[in-house]
PDB file of N, CA and C in Angstrom:
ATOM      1  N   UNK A   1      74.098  37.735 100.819  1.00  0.00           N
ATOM      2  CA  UNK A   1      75.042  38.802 100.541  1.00  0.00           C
ATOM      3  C   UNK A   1      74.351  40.142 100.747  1.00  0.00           C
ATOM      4  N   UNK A   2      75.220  41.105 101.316  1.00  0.00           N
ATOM      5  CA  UNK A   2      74.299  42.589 101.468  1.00  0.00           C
ATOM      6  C   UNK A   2      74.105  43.017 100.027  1.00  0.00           C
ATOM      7  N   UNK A   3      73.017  43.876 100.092  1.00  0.00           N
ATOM      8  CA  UNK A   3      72.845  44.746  98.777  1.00  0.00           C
ATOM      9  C   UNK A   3      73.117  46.384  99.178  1.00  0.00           C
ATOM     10  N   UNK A   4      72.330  46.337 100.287  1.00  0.00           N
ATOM     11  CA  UNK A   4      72.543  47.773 100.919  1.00  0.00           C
ATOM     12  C   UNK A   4      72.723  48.162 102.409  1.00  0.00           C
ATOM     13  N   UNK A   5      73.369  49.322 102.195  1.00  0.00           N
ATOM     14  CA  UNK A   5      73.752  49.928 103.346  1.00  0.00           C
ATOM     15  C   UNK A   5      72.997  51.164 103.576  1.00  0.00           C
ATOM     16  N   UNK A   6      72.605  51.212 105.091  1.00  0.00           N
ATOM     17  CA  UNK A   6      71.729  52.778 105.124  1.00  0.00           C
ATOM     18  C   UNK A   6      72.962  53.136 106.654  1.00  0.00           C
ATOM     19  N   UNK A   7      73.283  54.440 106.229  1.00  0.00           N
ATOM     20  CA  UNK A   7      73.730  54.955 107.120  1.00  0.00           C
ATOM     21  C   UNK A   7      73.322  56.050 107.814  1.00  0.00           C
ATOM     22  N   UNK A   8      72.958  55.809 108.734  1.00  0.00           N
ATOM     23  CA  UNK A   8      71.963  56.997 109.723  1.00  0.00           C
ATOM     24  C   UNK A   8      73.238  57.974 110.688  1.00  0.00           C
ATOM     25  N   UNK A   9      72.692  59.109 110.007  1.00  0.00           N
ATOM     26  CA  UNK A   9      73.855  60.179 110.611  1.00  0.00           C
ATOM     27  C   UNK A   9      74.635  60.409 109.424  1.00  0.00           C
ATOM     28  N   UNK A  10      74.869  60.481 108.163  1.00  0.00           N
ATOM     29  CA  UNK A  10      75.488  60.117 107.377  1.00  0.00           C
ATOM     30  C   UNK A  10      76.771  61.353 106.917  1.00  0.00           C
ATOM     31  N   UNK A  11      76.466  62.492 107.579  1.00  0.00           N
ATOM     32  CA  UNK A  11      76.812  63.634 107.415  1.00  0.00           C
ATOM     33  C   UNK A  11      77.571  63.937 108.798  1.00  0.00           C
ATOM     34  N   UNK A  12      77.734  63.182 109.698  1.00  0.00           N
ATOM     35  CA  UNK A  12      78.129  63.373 111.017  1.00  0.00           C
ATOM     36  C   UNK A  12      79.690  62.925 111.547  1.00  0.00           C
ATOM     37  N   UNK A  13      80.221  63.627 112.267  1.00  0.00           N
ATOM     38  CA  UNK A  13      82.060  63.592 112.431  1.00  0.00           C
ATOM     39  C   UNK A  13      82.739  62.334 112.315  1.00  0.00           C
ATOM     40  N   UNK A  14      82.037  61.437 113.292  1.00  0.00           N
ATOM     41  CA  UNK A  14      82.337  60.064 113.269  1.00  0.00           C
ATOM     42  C   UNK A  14      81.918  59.096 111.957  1.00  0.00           C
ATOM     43  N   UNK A  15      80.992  59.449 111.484  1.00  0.00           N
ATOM     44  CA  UNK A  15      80.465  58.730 110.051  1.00  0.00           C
ATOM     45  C   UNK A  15      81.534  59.409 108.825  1.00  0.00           C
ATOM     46  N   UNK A  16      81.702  60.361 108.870  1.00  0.00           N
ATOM     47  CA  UNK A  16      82.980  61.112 108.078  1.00  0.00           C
ATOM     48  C   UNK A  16      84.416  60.739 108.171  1.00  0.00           C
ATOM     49  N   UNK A  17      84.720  60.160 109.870  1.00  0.00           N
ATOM     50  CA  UNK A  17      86.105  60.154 109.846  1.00  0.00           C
ATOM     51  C   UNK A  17      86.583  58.220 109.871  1.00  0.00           C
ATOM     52  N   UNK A  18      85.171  57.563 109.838  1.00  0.00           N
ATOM     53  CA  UNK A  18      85.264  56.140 109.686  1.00  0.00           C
ATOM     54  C   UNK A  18      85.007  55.602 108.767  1.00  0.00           C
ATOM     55  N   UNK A  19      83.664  55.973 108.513  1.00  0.00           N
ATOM     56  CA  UNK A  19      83.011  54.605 107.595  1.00  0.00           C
ATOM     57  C   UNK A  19      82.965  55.270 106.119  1.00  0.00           C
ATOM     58  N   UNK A  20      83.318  56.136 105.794  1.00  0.00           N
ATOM     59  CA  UNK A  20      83.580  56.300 104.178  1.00  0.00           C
ATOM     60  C   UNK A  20      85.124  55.779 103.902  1.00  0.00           C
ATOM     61  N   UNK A  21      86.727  56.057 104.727  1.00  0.00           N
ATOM     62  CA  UNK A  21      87.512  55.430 104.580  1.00  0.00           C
ATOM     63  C   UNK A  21      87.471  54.048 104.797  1.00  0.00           C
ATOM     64  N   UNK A  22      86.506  53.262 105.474  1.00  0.00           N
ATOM     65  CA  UNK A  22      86.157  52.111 105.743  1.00  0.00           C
ATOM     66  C   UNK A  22      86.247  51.433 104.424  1.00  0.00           C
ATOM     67  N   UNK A  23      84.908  52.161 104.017  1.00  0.00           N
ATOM     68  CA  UNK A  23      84.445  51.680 102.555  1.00  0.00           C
ATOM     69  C   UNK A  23      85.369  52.018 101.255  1.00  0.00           C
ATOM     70  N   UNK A  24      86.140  52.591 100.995  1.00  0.00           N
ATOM     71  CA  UNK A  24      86.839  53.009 100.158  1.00  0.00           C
ATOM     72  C   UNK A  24      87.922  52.452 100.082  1.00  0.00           C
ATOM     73  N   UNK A  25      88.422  51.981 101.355  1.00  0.00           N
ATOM     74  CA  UNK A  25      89.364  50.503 101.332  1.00  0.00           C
ATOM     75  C   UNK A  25      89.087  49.364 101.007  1.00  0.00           C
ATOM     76  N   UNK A  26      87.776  48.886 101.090  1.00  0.00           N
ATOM     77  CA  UNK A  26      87.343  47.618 100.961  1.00  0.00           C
ATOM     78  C   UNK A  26      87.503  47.689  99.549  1.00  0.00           C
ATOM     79  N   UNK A  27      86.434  49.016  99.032  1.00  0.00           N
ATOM     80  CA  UNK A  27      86.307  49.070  97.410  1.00  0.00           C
ATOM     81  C   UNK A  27      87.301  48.952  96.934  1.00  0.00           C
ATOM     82  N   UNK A  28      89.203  49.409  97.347  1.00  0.00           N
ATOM     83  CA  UNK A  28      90.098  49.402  96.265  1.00  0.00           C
ATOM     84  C   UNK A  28      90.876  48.157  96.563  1.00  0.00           C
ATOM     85  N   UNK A  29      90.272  47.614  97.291  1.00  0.00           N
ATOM     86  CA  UNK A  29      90.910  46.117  97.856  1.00  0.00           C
ATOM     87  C   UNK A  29      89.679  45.027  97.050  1.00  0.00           C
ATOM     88  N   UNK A  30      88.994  45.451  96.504  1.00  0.00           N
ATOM     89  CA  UNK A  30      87.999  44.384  95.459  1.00  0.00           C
ATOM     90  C   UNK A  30      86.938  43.600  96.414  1.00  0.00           C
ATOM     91  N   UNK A  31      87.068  43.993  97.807  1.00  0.00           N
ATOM     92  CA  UNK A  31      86.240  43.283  98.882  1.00  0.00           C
ATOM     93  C   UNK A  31      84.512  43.622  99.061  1.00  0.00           C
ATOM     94  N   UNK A  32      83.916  44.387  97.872  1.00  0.00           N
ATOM     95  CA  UNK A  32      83.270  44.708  98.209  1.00  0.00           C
ATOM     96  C   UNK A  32      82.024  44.073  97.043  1.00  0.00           C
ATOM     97  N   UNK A  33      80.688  43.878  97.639  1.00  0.00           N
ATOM     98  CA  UNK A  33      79.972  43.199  96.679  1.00  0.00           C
ATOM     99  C   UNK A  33      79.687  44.102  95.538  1.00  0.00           C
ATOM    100  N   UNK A  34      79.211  43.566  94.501  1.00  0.00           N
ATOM    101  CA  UNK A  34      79.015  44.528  92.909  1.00  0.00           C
ATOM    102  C   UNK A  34      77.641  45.014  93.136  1.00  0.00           C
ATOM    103  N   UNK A  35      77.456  46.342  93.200  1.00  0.00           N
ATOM    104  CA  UNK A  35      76.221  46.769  92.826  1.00  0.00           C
ATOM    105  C   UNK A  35      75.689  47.161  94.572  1.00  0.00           C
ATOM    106  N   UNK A  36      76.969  47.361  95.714  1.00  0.00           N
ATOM    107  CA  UNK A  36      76.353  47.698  96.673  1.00  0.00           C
ATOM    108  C   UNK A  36      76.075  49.276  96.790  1.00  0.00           C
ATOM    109  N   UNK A  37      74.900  49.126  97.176  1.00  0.00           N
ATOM    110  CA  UNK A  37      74.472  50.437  97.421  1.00  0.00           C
ATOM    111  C   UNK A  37      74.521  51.348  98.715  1.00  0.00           C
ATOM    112  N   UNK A  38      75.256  52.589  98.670  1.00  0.00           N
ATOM    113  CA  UNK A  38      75.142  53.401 100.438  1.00  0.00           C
ATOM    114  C   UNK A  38      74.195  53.878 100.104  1.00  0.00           C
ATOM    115  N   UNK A  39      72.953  53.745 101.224  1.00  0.00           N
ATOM    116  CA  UNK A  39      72.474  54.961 101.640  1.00  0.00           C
ATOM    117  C   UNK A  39      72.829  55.757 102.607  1.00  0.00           C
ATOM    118  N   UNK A  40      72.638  57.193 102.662  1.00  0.00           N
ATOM    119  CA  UNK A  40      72.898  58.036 103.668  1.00  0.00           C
ATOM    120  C   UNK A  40      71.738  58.625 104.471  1.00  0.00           C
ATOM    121  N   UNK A  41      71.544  58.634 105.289  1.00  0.00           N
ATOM    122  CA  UNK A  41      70.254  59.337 105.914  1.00  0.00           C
ATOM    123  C   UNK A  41      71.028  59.807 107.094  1.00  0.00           C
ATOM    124  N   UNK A  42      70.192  61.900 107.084  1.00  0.00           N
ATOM    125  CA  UNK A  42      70.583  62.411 107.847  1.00  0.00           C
ATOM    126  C   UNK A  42      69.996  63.829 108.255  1.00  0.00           C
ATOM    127  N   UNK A  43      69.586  64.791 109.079  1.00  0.00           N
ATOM    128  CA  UNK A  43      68.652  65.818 109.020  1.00  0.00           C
ATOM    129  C   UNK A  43      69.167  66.566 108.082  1.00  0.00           C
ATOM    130  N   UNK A  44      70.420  66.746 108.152  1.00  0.00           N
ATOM    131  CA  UNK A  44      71.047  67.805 106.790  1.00  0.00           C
ATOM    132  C   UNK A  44      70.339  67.759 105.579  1.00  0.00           C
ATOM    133  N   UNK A  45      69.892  69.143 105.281  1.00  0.00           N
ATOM    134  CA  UNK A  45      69.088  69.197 103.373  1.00  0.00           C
ATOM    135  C   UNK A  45      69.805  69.022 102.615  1.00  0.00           C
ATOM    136  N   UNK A  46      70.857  68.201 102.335  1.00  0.00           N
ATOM    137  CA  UNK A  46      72.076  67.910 101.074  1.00  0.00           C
ATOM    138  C   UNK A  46      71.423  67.254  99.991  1.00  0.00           C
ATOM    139  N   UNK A  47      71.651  67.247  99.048  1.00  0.00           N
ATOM    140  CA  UNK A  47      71.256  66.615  97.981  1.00  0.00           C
ATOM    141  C   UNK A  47      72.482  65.784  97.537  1.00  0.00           C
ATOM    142  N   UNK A  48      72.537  65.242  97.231  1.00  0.00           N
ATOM    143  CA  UNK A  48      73.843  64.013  96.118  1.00  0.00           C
ATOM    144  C   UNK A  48      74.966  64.116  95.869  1.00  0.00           C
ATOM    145  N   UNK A  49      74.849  65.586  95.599  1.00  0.00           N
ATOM    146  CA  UNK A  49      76.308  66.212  94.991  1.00  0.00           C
ATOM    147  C   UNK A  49      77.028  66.819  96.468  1.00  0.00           C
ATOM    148  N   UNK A  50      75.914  67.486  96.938  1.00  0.00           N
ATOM    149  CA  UNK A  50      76.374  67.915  98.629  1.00  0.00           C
ATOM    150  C   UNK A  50      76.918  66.973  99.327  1.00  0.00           C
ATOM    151  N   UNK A  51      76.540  65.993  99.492  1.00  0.00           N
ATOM    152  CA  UNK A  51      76.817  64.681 100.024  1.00  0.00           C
ATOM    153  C   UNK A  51      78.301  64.092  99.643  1.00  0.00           C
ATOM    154  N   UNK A  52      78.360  64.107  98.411  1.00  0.00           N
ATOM    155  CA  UNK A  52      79.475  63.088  97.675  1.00  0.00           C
ATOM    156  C   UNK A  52      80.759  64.170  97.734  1.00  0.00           C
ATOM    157  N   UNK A  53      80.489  65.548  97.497  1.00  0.00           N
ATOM    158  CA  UNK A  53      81.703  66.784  97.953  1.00  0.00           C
ATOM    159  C   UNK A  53      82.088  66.670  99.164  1.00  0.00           C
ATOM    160  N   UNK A  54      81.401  66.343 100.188  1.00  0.00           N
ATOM    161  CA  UNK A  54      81.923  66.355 101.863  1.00  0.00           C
ATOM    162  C   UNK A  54      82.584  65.315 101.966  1.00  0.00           C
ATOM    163  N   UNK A  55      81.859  63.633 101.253  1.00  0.00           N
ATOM    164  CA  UNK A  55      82.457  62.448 101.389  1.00  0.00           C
ATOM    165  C   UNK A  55      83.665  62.577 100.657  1.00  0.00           C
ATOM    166  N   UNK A  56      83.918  63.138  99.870  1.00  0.00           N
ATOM    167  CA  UNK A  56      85.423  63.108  99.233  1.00  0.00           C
ATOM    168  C   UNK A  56      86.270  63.907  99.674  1.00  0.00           C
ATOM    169  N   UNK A  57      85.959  65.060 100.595  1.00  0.00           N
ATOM    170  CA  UNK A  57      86.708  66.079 101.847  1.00  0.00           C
ATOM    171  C   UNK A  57      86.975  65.373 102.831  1.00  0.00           C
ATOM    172  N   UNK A  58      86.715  64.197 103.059  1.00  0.00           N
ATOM    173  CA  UNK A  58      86.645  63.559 104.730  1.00  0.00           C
ATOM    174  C   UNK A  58      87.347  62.462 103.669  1.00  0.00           C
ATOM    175  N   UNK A  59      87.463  61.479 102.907  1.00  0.00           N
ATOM    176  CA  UNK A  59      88.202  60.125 102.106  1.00  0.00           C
ATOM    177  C   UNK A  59      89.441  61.266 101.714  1.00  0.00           C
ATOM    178  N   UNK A  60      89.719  62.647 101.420  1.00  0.00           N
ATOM    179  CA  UNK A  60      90.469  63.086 101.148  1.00  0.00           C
ATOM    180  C   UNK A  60      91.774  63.336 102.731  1.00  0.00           C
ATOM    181  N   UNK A  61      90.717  63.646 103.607  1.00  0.00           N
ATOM    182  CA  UNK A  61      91.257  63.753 104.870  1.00  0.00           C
ATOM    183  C   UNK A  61      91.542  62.672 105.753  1.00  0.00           C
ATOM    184  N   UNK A  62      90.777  61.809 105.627  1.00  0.00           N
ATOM    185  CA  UNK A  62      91.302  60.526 106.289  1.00  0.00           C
ATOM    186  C   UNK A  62      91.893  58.935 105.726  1.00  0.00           C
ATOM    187  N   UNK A  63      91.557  59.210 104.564  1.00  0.00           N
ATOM    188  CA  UNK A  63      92.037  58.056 103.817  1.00  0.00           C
ATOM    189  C   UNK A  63      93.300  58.000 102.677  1.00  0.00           C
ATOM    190  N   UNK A  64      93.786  59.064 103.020  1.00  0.00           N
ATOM    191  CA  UNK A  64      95.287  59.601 101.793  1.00  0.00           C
ATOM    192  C   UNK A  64      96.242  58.189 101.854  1.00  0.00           C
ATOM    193  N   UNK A  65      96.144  56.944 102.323  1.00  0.00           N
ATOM    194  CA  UNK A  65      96.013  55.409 101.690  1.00  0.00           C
ATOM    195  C   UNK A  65      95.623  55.163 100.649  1.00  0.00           C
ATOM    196  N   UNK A  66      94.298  55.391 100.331  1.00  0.00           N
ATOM    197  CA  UNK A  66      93.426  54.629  99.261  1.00  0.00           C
ATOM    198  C   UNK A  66      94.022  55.532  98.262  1.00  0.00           C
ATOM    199  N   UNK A  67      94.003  54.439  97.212  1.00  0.00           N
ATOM    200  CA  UNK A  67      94.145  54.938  95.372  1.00  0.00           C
ATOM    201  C   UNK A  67      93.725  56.367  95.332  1.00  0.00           C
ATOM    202  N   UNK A  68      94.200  57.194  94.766  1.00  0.00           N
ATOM    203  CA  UNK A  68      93.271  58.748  94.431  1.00  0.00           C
ATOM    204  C   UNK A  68      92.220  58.244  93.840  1.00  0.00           C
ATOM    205  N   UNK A  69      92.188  57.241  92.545  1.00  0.00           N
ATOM    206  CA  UNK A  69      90.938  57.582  92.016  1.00  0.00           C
ATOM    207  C   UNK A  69      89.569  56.936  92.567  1.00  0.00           C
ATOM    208  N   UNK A  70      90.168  56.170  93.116  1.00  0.00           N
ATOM    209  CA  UNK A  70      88.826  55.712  94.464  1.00  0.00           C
ATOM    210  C   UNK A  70      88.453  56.866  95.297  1.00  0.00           C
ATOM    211  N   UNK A  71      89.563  57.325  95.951  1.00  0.00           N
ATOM    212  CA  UNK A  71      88.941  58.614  96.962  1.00  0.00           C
ATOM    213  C   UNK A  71      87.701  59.679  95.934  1.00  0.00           C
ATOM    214  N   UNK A  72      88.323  59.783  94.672  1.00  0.00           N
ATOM    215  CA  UNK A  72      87.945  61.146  94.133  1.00  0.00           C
ATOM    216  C   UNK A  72      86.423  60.483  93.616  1.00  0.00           C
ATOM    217  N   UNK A  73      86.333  58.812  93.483  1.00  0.00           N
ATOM    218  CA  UNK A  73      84.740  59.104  92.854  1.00  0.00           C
ATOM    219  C   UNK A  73      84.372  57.353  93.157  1.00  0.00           C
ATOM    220  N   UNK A  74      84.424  57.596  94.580  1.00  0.00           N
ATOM    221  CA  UNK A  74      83.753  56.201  95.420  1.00  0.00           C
ATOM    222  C   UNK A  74      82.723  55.665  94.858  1.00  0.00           C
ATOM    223  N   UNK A  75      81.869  56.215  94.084  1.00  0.00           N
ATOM    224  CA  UNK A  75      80.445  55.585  93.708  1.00  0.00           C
ATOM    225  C   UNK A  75      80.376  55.057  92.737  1.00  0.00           C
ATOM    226  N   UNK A  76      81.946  55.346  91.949  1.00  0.00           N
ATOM    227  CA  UNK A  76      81.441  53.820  90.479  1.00  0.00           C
ATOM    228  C   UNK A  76      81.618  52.561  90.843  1.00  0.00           C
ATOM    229  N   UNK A  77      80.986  52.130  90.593  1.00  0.00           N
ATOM    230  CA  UNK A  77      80.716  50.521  90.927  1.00  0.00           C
ATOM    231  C   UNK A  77      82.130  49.844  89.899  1.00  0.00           C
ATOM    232  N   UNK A  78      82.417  49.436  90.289  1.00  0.00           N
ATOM    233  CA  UNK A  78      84.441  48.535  90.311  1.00  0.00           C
ATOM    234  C   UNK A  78      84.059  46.809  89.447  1.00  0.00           C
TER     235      UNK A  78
END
């Protein structure tokens, strides 16, 4: 079973307009393993909070499907 995910580019148009609505469907669809972890890797100096504000601007923009409260805070573990 995966534990983790590293996503290289993580801050980038296509990583923004796919794979966070990707994941945010799986998560509110229960498809996703407990305790998986994203990583993000990317040249951008963001820190955590930088990171998780853009990812919820882009799940806000491309995923208006998923549950709000999934979009608004993808990282609690379900």
């Amino acid at each position: 079973m995966i534990h983790q995910l590293v996503v290289l580019g993580a801050s980038g148009d296509l990583t923004g307009r796919y794979l966070p609505p990707a994941i945010a469907r799986l998560l509110a669809a229960g498809a996703l393993p407990d305790g998986l972890e994203v990583i993000g890797v990317d040249h951008a100096n963001w820190d955590d909070q930088t990171f998780r504000r853009h990812a919820e601007a882009r799940l806000e923009r491309h995923a208006r499907d998923v549950p709000p409260d999934v979009r608004r805070d993808p990282y609690v573990t379900r």
